[in-house]
Protein backbone atom coordinates (compact mmCIF):
# COMPACT_ATOMS: atom_id res chain seq x y z
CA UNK A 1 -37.98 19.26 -60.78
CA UNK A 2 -38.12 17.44 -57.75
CA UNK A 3 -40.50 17.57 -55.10
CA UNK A 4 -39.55 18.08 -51.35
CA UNK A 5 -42.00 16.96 -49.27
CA UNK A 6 -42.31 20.32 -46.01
CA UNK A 7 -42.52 17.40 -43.57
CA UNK A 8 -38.44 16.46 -44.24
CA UNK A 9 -36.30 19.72 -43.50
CA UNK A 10 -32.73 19.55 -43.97
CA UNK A 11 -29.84 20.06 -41.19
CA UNK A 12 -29.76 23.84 -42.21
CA UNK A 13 -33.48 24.18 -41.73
CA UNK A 14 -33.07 23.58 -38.34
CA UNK A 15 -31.90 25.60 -35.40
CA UNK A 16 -29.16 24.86 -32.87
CA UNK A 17 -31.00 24.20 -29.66
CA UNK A 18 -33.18 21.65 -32.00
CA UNK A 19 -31.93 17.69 -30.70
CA UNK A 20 -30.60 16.14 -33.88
CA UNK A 21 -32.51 13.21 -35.36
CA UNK A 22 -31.30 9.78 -35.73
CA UNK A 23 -30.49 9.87 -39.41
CA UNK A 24 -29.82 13.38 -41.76
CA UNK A 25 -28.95 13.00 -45.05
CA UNK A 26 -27.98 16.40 -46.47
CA UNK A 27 -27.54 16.95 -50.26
CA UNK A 28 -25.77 13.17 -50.33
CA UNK A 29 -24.35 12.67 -54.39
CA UNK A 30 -22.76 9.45 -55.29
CA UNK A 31 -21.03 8.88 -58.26
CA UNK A 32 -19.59 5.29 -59.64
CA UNK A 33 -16.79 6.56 -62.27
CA UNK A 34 -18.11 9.15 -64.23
CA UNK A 35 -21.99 7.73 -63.70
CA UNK A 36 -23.98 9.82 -60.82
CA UNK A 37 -26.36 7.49 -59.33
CA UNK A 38 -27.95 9.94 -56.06
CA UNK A 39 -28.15 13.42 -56.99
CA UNK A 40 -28.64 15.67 -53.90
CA UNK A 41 -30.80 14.11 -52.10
CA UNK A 42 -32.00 15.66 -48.45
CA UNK A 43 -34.13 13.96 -45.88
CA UNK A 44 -34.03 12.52 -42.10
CA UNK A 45 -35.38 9.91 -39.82
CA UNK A 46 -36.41 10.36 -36.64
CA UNK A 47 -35.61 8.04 -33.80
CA UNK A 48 -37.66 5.14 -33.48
CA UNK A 49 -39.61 5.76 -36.73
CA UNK A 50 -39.55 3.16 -39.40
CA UNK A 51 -38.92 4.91 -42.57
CA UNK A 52 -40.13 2.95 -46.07
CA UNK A 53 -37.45 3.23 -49.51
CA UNK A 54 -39.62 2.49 -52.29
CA UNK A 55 -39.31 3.20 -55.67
CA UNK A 56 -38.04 1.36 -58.90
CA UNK A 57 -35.17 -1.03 -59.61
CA UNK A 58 -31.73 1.39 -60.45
CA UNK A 59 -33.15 3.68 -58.41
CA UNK A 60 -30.39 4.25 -55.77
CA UNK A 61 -32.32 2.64 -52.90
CA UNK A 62 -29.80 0.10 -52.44
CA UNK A 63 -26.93 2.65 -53.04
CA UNK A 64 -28.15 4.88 -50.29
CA UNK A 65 -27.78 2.44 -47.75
CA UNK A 66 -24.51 1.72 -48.42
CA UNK A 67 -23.38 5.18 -48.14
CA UNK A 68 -25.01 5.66 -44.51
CA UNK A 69 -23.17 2.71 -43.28
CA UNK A 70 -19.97 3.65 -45.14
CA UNK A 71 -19.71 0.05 -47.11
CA UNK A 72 -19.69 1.55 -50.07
CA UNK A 73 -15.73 2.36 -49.71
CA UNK A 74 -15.36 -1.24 -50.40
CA UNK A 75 -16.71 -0.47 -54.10
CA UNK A 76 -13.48 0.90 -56.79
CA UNK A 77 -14.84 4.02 -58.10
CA UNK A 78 -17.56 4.89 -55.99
CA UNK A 79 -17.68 9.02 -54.56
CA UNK A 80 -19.56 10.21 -51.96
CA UNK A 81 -20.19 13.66 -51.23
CA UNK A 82 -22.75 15.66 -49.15
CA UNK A 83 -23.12 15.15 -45.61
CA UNK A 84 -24.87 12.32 -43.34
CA UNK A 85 -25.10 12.08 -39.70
CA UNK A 86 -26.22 10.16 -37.22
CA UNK A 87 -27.43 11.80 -34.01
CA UNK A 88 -25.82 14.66 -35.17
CA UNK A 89 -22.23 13.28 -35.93
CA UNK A 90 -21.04 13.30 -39.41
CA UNK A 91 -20.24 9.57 -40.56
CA UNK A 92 -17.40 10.69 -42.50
CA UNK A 93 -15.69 12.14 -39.40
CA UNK A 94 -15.53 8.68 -37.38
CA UNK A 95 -12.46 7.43 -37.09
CA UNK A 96 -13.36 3.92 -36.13
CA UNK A 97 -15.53 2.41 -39.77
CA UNK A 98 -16.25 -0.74 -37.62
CA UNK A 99 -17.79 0.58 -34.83
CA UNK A 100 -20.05 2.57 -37.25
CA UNK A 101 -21.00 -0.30 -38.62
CA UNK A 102 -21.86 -1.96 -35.97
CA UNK A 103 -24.35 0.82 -34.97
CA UNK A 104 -26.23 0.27 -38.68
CA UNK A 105 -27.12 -3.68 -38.63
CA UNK A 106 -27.86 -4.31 -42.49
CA UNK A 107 -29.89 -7.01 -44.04
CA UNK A 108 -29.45 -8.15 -47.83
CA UNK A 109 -32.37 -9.24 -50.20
CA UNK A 110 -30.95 -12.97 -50.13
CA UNK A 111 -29.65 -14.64 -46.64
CA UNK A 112 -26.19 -14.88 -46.48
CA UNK A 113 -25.89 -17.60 -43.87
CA UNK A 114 -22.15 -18.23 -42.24
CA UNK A 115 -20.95 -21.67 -43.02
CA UNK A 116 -21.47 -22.33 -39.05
CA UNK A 117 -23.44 -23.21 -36.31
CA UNK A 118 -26.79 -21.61 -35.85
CA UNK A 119 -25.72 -20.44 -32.46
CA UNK A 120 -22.04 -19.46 -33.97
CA UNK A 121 -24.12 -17.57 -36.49
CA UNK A 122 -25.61 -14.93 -34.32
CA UNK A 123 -22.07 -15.30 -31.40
CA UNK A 124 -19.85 -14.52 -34.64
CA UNK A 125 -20.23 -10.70 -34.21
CA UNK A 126 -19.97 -9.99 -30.24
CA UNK A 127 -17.09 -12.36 -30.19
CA UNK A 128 -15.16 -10.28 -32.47
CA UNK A 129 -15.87 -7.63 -30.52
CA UNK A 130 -14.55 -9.67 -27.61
CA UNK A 131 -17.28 -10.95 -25.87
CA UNK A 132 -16.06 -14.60 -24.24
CA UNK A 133 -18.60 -14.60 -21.68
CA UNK A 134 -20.21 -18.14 -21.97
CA UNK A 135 -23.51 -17.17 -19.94
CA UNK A 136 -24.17 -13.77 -21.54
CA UNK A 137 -23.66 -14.85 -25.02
CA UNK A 138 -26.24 -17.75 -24.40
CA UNK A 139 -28.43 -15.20 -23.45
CA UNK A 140 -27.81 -12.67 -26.58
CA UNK A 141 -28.37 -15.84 -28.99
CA UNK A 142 -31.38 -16.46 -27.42
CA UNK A 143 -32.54 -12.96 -27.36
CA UNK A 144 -31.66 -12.35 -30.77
CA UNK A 145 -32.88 -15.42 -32.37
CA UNK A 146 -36.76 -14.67 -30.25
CA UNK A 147 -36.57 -11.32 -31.52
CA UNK A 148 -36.30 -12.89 -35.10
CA UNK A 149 -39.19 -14.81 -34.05
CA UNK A 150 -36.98 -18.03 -35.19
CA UNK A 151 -35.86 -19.45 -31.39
CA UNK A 152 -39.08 -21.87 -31.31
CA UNK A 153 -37.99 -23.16 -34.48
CA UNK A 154 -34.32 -24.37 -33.44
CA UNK A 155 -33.81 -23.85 -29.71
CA UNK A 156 -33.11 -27.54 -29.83
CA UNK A 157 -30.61 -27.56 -33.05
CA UNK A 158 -28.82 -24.88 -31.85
CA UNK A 159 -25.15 -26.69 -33.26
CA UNK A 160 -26.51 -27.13 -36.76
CA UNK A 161 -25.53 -25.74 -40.06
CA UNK A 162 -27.14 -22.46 -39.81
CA UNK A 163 -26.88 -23.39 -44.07
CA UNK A 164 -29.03 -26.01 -43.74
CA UNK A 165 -32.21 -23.80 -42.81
CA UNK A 166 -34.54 -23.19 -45.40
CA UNK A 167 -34.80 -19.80 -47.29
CA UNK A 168 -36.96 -18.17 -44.63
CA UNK A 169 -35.06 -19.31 -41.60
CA UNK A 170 -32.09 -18.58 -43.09
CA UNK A 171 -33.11 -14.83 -43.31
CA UNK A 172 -34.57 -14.97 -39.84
CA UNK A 173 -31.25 -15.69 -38.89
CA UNK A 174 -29.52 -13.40 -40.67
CA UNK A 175 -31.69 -10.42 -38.86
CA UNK A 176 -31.16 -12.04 -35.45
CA UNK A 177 -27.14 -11.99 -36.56
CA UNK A 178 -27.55 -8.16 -37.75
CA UNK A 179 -29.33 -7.43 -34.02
CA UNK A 180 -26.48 -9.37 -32.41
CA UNK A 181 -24.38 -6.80 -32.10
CA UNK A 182 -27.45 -4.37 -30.71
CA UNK A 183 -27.65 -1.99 -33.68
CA UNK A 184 -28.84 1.74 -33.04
CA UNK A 185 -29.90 1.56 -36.70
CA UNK A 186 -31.84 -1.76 -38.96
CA UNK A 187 -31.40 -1.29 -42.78
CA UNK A 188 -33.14 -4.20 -44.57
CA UNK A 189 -32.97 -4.03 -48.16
CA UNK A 190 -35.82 -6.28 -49.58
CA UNK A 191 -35.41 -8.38 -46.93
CA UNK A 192 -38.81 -10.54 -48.51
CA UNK A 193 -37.74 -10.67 -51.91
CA UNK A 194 -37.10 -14.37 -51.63
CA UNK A 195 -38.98 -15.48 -48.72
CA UNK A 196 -43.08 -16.72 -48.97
CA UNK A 197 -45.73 -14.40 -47.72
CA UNK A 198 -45.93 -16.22 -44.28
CA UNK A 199 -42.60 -16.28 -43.00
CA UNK A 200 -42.62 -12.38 -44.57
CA UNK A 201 -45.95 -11.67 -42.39
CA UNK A 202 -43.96 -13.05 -39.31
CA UNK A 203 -40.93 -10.78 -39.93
CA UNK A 204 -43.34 -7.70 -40.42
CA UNK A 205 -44.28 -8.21 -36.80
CA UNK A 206 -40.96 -8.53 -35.68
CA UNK A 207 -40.22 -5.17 -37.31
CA UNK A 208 -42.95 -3.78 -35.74
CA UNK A 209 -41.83 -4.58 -32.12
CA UNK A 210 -38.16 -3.82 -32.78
CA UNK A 211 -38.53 -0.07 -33.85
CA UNK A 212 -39.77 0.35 -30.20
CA UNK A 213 -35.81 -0.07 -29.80
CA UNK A 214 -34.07 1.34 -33.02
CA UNK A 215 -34.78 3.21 -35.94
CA UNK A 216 -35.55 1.16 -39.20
CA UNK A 217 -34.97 1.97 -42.94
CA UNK A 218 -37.05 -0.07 -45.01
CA UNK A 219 -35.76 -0.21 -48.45
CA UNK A 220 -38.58 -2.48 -49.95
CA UNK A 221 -40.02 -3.56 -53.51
CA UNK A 222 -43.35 -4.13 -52.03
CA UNK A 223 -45.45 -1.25 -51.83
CA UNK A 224 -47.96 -2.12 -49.66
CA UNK A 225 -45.35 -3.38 -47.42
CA UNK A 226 -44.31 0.26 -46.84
CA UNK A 227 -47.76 1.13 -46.17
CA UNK A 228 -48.27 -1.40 -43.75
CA UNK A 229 -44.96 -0.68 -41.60
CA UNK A 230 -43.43 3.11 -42.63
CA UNK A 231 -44.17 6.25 -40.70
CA UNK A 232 -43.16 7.79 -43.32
CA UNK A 233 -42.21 6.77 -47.32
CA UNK A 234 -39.43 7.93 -49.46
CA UNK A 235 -40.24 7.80 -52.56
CA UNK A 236 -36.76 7.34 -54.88
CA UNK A 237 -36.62 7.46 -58.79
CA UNK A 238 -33.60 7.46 -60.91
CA UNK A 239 -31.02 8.61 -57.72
CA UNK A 240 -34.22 11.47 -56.50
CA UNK A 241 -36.55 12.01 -54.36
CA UNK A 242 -39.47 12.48 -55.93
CA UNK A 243 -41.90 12.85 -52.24
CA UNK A 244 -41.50 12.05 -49.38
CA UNK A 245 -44.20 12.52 -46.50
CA UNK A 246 -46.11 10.74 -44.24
CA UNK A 247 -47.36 7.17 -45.51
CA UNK A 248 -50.91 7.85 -45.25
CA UNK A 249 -50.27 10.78 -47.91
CA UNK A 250 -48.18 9.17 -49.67
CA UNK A 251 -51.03 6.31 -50.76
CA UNK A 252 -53.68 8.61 -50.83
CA UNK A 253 -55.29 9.59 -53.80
CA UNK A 254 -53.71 12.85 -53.77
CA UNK A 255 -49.78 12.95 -53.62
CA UNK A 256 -48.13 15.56 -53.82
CA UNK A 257 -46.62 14.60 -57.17
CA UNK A 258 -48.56 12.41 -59.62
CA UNK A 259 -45.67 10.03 -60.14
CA UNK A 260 -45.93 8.91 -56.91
CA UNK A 261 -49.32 7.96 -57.52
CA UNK A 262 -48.87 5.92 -60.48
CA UNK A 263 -46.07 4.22 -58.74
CA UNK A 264 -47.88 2.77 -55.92
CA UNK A 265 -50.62 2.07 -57.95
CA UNK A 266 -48.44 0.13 -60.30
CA UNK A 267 -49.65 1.94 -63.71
CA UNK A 268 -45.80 2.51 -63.85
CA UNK A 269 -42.18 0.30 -62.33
C-alpha cells in the first residue's frame, strides 16, 4: 500500500475559490508498451518551493519529468494518462508544446553543451523565439551566465567553444541556457552526478537564490542534497510514492513509512 503523505492533497481535495499551485499532478500513469512505469501517483508543488525527487534508480523520477514538460511524446510507445497542471491549466490542453516547454527549463545528469559559442550557447533559445535585439541579449547572457554563477569564469571568452569547458562549466552553462528563456519552472535531473563536490556546492547556492524566482523540482541521487535544498521530499520507488512530506520529516527518525527511513539512511538503494 502506499503512503500519502496529509501535507500533499490532490486537485479534488481542494475547493474552487482555493488559487491553484504551481505544479498538480493528479493520479499521472505512464506506460512504455505494455510496461507501467508511474502508477497513480498524486502530489503538488507550490510556487516558489523547491521540491526534492529522491528515490532509487528505475524508479520513475526521471520519467516524471518528462511527462510534466510533455517530452516524453518524443518516446514510441510511451502513454500518459491522469492529469497535470500548471497554475491550474491542464498541460495536455495547450495547444502550443513549445511554449510549454519553454515555461519548464530542464537540466540533464550530463551537460549537453551546443557545438557553439559560449555566448551563442545561452542566445540559442531567445533567438528562436525571435529575440534580435543586440543590447538586450547581451544583457540576458550576462544575466543568465551570473545566475549560473559561471560569468566570472568566461566574461572574457565569451566566443569560445562552449565544448571546450570542463565538466562543471559545461553544466553551469547548460543551467544558464535552461534560464535563458526565463522558465516559470527548473527541473534538474541529477544535475551533480558528474560534476566534483565544489562546483556542485556552488550550484546548490545558485539553486537556492533562484527559487526566490521559480519553482524547482529536484530530481536528485544524493540524499542529503534533498535535505539540504527541498521544502519538501518525494520519496519515489518502483513508479510510487511511497511519502512525501516536509524534508525535516522526511529525515527524521520517524517517517511515516519505514522504507523511507532505510532509504535515506542507505541500509537499502
Amino acid at each position: 500500500m502506499v503512503a500519502q503523505a496529509t501535507s500533499s492533497p490532490t486537485a479534488s481535495d481542494r475547493t474552487s475559490t482555493s488559487a491553484p499551485r504551481k505544479i498538480e499532478v493528479d493520479n499521472l500513469r505512464l506506460s512504455y508498451g505494455p510496461k507501467e512505469v508511474i502508477h497513480g501517483i498524486s502530489f503538488h508543488i507550490e510556487p516558489n518551493e523547491i521540491l526534492g525527487v529522491i528515490g532509487p534508480a528505475q524508479s520513475g523520477k526521471t520519467s516524471l519529468l518528462r511527462c510534466i514538460n510533455r517530452t516524453i511524446e518524443f518516446t514510441a510507445g510511451a502513454k500518459m494518462s491522469g492529469k497535470i497542471r500548471i497554475d491550474g491549466e491542464d498541460t495536455q490542453t495547450i495547444q502550443n508544446v513549445y511554449e510549454l516547454r519553454r515555461r519548464i527549463g530542464m537540466v540533464a545528469p550530463l551537460p549537453v553543451g551546443l557545438p557553439l559559442s559560449i555566448y551563442d550557447n545561452v542566445a540559442f533559445a531567445p533567438r528562436a523565439a525571435g529575440q534580435r535585439n543586440k543590447g538586450l541579449l547581451d544583457e540576458l547572457v550576462e544575466r543568465c551566465l551570473r545566475q549560473a554563477a559561471l560569468w566570472d569564469e568566461v566574461k572574457d571568452r565569451l566566443d569560445s567553444l562552449g565544448t571546450k569547458l570542463s565538466g562543471g562549466q559545461q553544466q553551469r552553462l547548460t543551467i544558464a541556457r535552461a534560464l535563458s528563456h526565463e522558465p516559470e519552472i527548473l527541473c534538474l535531473d541529477e544535475f551533480s552526478i558528474a560534476i566534483d563536490p565544489v562546483t556542485t556546492m556552488r550550484i546548490e547556492d545558485v539553486l537556492k537564490e533562484l527559487k526566490r524566482h521559480m519553482t524547482i523540482i529536484l530530481v536528485t541521487n544524493l540524499v542529503q542534497q534533498a535535505r539540504r535544498l527541498a521544502a519538501r521530499t518525494m520519496f519515489l520507488w518502483n513508479g510510487e510514492i511511497v511519502e512525501i512530506d516536509r524534508t525535516e520529516v522526511m529525515f527524521s527518525d520517524q517517517p511515516k513509512d519505514r522504507r523511507t527511513y532505510d532509504y535515506v539512511n542507505g541500509i537499502f538503494g
